[in-house]
N, C-alpha and C. Protein backbone atom coordinates (compact mmCIF):
# COMPACT_ATOMS: atom_id res chain seq x y z
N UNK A 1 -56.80 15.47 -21.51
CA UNK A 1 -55.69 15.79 -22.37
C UNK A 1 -54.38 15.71 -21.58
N UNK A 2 -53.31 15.12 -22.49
CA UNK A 2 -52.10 14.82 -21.38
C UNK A 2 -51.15 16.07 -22.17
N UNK A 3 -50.41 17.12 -21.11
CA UNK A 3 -49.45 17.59 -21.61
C UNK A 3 -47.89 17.52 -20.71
N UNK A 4 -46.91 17.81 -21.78
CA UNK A 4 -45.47 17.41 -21.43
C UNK A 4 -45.51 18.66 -21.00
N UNK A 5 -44.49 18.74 -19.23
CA UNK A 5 -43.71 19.48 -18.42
C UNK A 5 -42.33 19.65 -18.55
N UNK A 6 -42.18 20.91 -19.25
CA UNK A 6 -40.35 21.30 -19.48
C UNK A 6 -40.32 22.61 -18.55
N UNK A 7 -39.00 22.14 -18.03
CA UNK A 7 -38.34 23.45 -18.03
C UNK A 7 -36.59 23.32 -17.97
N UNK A 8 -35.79 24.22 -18.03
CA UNK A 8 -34.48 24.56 -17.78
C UNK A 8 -33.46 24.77 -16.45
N UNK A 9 -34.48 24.75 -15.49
CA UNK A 9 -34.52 24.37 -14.70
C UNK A 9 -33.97 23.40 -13.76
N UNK A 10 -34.48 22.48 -14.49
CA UNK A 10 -33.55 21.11 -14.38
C UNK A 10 -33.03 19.97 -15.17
N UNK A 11 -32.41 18.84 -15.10
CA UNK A 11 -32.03 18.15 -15.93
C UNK A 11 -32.42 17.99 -17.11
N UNK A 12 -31.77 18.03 -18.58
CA UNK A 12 -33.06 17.41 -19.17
C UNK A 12 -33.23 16.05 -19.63
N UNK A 13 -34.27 15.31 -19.89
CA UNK A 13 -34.67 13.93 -19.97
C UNK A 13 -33.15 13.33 -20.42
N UNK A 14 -32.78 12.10 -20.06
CA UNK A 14 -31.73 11.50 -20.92
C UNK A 14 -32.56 10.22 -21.57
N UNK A 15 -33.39 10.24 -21.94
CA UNK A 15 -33.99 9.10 -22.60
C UNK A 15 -35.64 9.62 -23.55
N UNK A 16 -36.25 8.30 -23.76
CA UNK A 16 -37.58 9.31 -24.34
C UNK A 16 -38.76 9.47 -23.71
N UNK A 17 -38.14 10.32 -22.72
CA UNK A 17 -39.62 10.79 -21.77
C UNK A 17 -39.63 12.31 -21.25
N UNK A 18 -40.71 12.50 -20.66
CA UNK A 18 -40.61 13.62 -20.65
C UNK A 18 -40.37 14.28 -19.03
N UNK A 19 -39.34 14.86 -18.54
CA UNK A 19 -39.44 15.43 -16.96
C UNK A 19 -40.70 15.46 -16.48
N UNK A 20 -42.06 15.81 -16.99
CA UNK A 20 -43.23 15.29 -16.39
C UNK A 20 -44.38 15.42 -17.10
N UNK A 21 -45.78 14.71 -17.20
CA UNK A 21 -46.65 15.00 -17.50
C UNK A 21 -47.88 14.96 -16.93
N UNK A 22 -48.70 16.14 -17.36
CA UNK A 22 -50.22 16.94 -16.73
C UNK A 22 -51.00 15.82 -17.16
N UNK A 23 -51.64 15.39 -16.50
CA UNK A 23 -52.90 14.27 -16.76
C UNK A 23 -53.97 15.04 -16.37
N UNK A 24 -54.28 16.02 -16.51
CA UNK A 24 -55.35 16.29 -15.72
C UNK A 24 -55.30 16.92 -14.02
N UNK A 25 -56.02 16.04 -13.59
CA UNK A 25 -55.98 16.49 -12.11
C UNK A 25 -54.63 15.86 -11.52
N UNK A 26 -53.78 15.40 -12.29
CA UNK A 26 -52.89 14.85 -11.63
C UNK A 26 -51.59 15.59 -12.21
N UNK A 27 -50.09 15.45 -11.85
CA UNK A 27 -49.24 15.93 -12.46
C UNK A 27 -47.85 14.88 -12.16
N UNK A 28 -47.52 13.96 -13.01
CA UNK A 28 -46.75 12.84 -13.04
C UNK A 28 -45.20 13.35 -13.22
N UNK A 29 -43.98 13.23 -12.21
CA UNK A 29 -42.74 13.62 -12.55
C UNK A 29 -41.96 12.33 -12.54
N UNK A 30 -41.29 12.49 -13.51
CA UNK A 30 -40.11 11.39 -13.89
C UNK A 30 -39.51 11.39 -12.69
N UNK A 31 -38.62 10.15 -12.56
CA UNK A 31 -37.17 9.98 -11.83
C UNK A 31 -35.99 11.11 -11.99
N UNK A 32 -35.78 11.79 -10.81
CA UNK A 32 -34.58 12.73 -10.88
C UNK A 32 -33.73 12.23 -10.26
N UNK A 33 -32.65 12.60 -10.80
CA UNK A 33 -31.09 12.42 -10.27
C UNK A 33 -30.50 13.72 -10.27
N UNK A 34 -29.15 13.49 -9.13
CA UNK A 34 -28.81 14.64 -8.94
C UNK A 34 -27.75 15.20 -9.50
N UNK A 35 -28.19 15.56 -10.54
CA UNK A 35 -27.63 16.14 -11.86
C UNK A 35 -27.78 17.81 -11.73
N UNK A 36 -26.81 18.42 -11.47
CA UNK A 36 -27.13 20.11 -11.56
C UNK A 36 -26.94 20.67 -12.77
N UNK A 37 -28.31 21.24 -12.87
CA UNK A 37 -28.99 21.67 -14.21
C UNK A 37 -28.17 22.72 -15.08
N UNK A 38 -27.31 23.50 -14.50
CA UNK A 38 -26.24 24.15 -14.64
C UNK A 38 -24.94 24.09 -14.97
N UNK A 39 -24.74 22.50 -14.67
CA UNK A 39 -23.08 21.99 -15.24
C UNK A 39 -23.45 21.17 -15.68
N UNK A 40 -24.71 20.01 -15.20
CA UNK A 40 -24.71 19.15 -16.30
C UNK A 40 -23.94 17.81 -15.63
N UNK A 41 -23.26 18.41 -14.49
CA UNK A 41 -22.79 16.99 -13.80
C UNK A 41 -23.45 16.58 -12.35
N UNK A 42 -23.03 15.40 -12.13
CA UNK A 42 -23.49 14.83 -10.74
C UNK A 42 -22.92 15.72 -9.64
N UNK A 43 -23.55 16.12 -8.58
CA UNK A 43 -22.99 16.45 -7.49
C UNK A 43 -22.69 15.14 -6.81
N UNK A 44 -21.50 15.38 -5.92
CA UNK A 44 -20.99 14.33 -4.81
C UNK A 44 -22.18 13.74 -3.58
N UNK A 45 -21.58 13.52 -2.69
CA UNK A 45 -22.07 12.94 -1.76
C UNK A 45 -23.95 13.08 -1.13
N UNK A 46 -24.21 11.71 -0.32
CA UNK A 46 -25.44 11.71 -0.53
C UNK A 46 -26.60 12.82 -0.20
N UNK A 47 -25.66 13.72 1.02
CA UNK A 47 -26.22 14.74 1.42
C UNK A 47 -26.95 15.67 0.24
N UNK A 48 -25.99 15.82 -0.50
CA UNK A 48 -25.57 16.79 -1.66
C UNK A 48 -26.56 16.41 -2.29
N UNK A 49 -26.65 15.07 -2.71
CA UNK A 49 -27.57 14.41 -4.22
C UNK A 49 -28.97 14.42 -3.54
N UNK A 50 -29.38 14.29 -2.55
CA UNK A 50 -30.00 14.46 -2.05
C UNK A 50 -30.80 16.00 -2.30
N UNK A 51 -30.29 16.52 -2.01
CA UNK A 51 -31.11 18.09 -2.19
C UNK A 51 -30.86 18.42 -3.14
N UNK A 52 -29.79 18.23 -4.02
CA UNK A 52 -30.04 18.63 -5.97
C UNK A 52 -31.26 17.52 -6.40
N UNK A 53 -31.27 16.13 -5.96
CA UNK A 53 -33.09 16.09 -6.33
C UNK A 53 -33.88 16.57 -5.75
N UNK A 54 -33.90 17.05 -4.67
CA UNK A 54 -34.99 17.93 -4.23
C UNK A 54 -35.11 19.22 -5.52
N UNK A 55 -34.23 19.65 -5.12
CA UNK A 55 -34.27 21.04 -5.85
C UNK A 55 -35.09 20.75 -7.46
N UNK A 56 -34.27 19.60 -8.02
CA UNK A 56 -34.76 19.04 -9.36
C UNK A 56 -36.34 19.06 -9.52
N UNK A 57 -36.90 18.60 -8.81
CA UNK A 57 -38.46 18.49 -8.66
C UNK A 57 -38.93 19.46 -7.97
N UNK A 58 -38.55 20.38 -7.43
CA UNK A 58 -39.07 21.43 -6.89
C UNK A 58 -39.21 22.06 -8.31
N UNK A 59 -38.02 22.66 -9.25
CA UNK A 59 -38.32 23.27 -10.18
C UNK A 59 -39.27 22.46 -11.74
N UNK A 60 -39.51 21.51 -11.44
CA UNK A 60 -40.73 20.82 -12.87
C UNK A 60 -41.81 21.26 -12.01
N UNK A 61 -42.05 21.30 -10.31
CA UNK A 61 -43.43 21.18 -9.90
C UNK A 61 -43.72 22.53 -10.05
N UNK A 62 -42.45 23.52 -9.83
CA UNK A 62 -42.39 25.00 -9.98
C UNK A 62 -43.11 25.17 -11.55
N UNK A 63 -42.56 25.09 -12.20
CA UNK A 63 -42.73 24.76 -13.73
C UNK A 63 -44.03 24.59 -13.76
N UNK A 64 -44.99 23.67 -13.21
CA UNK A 64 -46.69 23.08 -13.26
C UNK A 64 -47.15 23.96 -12.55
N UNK A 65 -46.47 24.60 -11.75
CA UNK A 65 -47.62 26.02 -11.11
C UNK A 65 -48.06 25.19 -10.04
N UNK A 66 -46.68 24.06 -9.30
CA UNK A 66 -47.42 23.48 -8.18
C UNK A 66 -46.09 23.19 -7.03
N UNK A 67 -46.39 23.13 -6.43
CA UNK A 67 -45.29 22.82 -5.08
C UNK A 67 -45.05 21.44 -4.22
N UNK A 68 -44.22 21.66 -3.47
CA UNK A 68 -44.12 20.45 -2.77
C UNK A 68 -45.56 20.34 -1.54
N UNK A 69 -45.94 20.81 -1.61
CA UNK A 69 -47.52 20.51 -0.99
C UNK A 69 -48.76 20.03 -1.72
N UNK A 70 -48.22 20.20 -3.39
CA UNK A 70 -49.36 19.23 -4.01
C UNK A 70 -48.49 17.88 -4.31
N UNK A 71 -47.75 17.88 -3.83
CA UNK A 71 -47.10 16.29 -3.78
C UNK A 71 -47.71 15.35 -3.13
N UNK A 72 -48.74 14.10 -3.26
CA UNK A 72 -49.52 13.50 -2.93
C UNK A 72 -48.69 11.69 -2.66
N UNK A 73 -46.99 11.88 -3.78
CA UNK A 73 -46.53 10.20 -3.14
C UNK A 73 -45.31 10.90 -3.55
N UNK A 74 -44.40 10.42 -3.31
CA UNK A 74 -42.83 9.97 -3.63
C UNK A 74 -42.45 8.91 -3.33
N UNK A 75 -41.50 8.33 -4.67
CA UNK A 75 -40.76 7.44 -4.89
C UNK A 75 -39.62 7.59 -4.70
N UNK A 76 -38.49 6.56 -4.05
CA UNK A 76 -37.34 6.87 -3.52
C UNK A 76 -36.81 5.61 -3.92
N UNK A 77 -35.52 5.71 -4.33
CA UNK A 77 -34.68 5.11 -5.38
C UNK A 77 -33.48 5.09 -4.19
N UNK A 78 -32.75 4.53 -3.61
CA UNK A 78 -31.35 4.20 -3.05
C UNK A 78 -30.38 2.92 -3.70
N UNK A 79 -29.42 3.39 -3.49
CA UNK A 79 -28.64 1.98 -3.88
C UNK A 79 -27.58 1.46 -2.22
N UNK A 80 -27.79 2.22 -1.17
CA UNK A 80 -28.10 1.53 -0.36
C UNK A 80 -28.76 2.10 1.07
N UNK A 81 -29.17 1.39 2.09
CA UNK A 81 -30.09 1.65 2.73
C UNK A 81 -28.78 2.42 4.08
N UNK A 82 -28.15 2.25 4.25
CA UNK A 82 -27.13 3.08 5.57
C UNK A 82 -26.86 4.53 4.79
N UNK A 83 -27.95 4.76 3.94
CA UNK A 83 -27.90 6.25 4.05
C UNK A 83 -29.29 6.63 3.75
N UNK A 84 -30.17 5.95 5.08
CA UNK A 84 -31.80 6.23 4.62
C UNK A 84 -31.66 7.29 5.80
N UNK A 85 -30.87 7.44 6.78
CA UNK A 85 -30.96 8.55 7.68
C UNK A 85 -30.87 10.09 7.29
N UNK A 86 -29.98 10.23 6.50
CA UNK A 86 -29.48 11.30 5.91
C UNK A 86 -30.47 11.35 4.58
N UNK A 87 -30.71 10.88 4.02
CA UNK A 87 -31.77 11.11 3.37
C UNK A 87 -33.14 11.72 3.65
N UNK A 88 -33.58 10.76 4.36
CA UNK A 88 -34.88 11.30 5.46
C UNK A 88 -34.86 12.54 6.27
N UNK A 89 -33.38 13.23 6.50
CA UNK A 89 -33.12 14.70 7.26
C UNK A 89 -33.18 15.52 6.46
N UNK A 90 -32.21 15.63 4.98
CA UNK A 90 -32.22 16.79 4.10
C UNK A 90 -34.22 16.34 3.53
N UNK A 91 -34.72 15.18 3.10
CA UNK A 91 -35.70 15.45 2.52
C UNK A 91 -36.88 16.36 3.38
N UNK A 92 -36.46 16.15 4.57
CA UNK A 92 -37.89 16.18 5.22
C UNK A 92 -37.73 17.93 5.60
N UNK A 93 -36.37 19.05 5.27
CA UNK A 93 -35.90 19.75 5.22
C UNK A 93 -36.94 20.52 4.13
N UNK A 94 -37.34 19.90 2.81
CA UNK A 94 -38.24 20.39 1.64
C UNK A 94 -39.91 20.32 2.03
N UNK A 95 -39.93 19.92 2.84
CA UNK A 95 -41.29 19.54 3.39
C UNK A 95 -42.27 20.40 4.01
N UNK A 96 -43.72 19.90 4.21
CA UNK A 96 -43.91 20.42 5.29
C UNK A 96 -45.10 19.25 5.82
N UNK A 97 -45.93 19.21 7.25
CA UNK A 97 -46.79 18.65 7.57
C UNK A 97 -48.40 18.82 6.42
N UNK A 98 -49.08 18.14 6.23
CA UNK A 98 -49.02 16.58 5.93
C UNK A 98 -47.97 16.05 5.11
N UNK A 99 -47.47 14.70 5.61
CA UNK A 99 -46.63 14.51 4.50
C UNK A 99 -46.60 13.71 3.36
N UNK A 100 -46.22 13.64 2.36
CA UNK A 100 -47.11 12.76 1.36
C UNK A 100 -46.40 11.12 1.71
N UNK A 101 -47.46 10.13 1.09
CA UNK A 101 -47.20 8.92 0.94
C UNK A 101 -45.65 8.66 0.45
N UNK A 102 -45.04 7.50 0.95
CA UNK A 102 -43.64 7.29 0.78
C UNK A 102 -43.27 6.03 0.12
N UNK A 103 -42.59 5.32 -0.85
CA UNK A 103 -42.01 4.44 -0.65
C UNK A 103 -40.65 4.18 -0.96
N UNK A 104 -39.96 4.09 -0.05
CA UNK A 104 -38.67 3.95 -0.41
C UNK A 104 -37.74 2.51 -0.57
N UNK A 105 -36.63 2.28 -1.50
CA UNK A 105 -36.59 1.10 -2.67
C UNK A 105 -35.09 0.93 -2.47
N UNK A 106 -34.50 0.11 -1.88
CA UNK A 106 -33.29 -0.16 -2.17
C UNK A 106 -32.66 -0.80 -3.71
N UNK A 107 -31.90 -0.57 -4.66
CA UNK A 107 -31.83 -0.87 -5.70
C UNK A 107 -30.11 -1.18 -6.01
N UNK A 108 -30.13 -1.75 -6.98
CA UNK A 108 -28.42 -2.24 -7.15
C UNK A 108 -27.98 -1.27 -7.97
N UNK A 109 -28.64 -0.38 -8.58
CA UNK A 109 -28.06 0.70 -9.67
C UNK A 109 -29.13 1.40 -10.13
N UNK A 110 -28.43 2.85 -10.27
CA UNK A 110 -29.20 3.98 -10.94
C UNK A 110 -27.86 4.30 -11.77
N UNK A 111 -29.18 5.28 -13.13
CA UNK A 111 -28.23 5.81 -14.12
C UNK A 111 -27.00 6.48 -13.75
N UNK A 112 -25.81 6.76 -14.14
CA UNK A 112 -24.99 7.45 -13.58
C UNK A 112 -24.16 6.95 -12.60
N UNK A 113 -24.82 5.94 -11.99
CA UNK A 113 -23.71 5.71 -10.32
C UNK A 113 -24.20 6.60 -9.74
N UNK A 114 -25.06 7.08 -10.03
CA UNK A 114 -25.55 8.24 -9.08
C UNK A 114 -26.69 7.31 -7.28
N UNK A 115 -26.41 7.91 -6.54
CA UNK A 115 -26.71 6.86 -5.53
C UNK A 115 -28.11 7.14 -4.53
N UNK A 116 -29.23 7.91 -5.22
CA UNK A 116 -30.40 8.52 -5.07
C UNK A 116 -31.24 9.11 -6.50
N UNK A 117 -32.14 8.46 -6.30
CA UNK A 117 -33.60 8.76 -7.64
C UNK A 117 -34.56 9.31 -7.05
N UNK A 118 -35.34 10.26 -7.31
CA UNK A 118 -36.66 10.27 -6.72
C UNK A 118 -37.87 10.08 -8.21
N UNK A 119 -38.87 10.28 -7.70
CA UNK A 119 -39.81 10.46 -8.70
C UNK A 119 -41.20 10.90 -7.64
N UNK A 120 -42.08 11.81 -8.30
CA UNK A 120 -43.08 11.89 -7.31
C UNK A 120 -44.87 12.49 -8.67
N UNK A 121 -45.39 11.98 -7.63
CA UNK A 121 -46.97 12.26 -8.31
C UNK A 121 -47.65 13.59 -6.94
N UNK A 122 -48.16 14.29 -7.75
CA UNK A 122 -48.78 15.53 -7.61
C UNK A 122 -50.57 15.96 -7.96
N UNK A 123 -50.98 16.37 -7.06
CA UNK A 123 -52.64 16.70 -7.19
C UNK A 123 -52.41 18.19 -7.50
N UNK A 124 -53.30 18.82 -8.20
CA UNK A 124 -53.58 20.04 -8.69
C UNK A 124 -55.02 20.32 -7.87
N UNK A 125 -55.12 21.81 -7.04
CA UNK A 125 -56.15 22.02 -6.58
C UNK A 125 -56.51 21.39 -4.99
N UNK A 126 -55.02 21.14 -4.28
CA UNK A 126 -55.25 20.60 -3.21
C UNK A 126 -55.98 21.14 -2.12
């Protein structure tokens, strides 16, 4: 049975999907941007956008009754790569050892002009 993941928490969907869904043993989160759930606008710089998506997916995984330790991949969205350093410092800041599978994506545009996406897949029962 597949169910939709809300909360208030964070952004909500701007299109027709849902911030995440329970598959089962798995727990699937949309693409976040760093949109603070609270104003509703982009925060600035990459540092910044950077950890408002963290935070973003911390609270849907919060939401599933799961953490950044049942995070099993992340997807990483840039629009450009001379800020994979600073990226890789605040993310790895949310972390802990093991770390999950990575791939990170240079891209010509995300929604917003916003200049960082994540998206990540999650195991239940790790």
């Amino acid at each position: 049975m597949v169910k939709a993941i809300h909360t208030d928490k964070a952004p909500q969907a701007i299109g027709p999907y849902s911030q995440a869904i329970d598959a089962g043993d798995f727990v699937f989160v949309s693409g976040q941007i760093p949109i603070n759930p609270d104003t509703g606008e982009v925060v600035e710089g990459i540092e910044e956008q950077t950890a408002q998506v963290m935070k973003n997916l911390q609270a849907i995984l919060t939401e599933a009754e799961l953490s950044f330790s049942n995070v099993v991949k992340f997807t990483i969205y840039i629009t450009s790569m001379e800020d994979f350093a600073i990226i890789n410092e605040v993310y790895a800041g949310f972390l802990q050892e093991p770390y999950p599978a990575r791939a990170t994506v240079e891209v010509s545009k995300l929604p917003k002009d916003v200049r960082i996406e994540m998206d990540v897949v999650a195991v239940k029962n790790k």
